[in-house]
C-alpha atoms as a PDB file:
ATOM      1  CA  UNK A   1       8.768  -4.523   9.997  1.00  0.00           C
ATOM      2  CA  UNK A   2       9.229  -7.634   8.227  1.00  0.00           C
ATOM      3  CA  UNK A   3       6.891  -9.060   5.316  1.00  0.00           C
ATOM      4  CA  UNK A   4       4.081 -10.408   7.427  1.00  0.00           C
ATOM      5  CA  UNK A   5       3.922  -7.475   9.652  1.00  0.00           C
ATOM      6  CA  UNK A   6       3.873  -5.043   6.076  1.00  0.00           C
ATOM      7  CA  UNK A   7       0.913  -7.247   5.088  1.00  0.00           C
ATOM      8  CA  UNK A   8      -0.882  -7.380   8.294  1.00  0.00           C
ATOM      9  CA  UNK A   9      -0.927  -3.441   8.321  1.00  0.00           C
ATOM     10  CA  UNK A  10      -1.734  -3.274   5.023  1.00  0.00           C
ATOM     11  CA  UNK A  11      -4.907  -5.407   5.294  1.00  0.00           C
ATOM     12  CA  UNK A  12      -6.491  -4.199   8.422  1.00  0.00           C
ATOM     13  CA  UNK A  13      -5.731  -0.286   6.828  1.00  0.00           C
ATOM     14  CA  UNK A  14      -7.995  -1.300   3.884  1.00  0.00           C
ATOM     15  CA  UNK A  15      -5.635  -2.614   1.586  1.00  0.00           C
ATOM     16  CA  UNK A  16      -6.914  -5.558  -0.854  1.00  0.00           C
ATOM     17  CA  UNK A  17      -5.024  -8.718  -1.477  1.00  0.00           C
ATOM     18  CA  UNK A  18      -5.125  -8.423  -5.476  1.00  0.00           C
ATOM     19  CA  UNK A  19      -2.757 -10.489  -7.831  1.00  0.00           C
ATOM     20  CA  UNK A  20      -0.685 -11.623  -4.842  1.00  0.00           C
ATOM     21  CA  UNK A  21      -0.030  -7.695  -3.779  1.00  0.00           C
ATOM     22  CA  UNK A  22      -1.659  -5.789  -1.404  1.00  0.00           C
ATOM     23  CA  UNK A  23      -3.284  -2.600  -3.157  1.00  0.00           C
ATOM     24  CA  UNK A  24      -5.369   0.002  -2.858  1.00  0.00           C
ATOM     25  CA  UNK A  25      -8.077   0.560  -5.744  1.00  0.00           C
ATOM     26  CA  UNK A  26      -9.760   3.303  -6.992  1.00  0.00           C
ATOM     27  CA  UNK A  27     -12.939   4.197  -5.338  1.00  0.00           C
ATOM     28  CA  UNK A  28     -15.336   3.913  -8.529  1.00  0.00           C
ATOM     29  CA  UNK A  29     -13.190   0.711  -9.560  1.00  0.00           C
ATOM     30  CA  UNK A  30     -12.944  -1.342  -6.984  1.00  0.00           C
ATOM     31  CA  UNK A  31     -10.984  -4.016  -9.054  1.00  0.00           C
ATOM     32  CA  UNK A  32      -8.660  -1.846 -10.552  1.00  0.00           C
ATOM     33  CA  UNK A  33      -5.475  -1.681  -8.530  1.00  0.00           C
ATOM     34  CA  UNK A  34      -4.151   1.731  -8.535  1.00  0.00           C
ATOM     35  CA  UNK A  35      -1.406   1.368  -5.376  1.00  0.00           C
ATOM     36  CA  UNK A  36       0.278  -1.615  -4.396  1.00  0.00           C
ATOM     37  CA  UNK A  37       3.359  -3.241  -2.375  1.00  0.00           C
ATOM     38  CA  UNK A  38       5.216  -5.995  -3.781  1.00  0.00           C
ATOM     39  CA  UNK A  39       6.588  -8.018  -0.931  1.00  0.00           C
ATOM     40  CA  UNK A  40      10.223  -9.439  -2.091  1.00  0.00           C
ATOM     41  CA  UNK A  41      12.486 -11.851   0.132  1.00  0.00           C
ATOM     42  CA  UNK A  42      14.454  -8.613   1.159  1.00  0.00           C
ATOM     43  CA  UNK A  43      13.066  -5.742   0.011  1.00  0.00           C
ATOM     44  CA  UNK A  44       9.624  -4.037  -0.067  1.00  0.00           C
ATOM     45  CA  UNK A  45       8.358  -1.526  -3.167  1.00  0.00           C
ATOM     46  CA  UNK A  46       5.929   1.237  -3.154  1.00  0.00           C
ATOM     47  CA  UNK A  47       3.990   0.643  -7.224  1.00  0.00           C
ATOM     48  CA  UNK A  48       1.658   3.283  -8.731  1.00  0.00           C
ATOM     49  CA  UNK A  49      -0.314   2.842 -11.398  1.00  0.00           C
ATOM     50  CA  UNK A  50       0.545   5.198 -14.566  1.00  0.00           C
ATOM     51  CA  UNK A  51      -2.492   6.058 -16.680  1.00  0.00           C
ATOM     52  CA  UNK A  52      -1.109   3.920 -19.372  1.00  0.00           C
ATOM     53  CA  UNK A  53      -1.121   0.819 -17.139  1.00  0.00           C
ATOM     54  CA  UNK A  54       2.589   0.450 -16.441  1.00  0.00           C
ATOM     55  CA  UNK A  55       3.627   0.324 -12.560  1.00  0.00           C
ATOM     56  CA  UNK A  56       6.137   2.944 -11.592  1.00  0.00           C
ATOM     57  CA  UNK A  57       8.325   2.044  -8.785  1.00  0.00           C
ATOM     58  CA  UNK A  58       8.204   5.313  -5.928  1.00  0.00           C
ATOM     59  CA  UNK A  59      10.200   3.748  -3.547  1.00  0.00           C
ATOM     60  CA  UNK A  60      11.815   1.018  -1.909  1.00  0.00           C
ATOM     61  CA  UNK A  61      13.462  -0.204   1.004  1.00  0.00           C
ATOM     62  CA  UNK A  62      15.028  -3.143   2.957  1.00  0.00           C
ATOM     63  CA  UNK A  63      12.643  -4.566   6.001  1.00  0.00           C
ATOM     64  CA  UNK A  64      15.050  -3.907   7.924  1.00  0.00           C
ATOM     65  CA  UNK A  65      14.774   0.069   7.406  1.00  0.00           C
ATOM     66  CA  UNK A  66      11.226  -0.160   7.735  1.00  0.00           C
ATOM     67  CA  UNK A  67       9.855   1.027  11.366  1.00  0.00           C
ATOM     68  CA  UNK A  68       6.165   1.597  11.889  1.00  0.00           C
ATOM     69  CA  UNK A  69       4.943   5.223  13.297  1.00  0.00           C
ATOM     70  CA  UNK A  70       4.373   5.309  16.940  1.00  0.00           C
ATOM     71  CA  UNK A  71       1.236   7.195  15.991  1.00  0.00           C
ATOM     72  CA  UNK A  72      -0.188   6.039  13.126  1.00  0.00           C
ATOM     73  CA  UNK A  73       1.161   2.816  12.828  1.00  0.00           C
ATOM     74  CA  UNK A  74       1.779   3.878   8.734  1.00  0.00           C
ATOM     75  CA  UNK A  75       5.089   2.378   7.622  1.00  0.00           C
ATOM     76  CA  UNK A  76       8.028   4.556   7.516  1.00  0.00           C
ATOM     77  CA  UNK A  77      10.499   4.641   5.015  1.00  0.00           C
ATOM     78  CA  UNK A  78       8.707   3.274   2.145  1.00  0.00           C
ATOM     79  CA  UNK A  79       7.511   6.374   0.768  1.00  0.00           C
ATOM     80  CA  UNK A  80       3.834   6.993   1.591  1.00  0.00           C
ATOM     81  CA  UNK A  81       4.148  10.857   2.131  1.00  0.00           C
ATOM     82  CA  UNK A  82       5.053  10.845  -1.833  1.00  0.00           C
ATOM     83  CA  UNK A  83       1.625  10.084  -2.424  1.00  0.00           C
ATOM     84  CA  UNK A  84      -0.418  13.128  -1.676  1.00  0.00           C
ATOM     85  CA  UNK A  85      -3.661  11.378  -1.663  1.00  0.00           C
ATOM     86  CA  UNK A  86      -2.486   8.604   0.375  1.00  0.00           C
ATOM     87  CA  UNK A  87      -4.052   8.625   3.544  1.00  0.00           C
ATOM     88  CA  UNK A  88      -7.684   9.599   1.328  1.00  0.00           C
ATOM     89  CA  UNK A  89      -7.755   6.631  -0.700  1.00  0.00           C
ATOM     90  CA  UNK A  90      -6.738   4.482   2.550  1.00  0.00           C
ATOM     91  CA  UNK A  91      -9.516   5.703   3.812  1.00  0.00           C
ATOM     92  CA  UNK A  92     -12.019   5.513   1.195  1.00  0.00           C
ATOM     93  CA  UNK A  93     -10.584   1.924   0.480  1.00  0.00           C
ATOM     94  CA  UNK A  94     -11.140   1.217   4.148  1.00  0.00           C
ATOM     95  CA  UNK A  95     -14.710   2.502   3.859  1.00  0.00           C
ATOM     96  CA  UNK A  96     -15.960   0.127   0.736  1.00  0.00           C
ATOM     97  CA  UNK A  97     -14.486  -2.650   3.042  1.00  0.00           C
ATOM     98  CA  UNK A  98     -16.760  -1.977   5.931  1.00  0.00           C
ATOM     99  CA  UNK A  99     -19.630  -0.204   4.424  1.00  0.00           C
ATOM    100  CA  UNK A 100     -19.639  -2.255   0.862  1.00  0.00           C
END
């Protein structure tokens, strides 16, 4: 998967374009980016939000590496099964989109 394909996922899967990133915000603060990807020339990160406000890298990896599931569709290889809540907030992210 290359950048625009990352970003085309990412935005029909609920994912909000916010500061140039897509991200996925907490449900009661829709503004407040708690997930995001930063799309680089080579490389794409996985960013969560600390509770003090600073972004922790969980993982990264080279579009190249990156394959989507023949299932899901979910990227693989960039570290989505780290979050345990993933697929929730996705969801609930997804939701405020169509319902909101």
């Amino acid at each position: 998967m290359d950048k625009e394909a990352l970003t085309a996922w990412a935005l029909g899967s609920g994912w909000t374009m916010i500061a140039g990133a897509p991200s996925l915000t907490k449900p009661n603060a829709p503004t407040q980016p708690i997930v995001r990807l930063v799309l680089k020339a080579t490389v794409a990160n996985l960013e969560v939000r600390k509770p003090a406000g600073k972004w922790e890298k969980i993982a990264g990896e080279s579009y190249g590496k990156i394959t989507a599931d023949p299932d899901t569709g979910v990227p693989v290889g960039l570290g989505f099964e780290r979050i345990p809540s993933f697929s929730r907030l996705m969801q609930d992210n997804r939701d405020r989109k169509v319902f909101g």
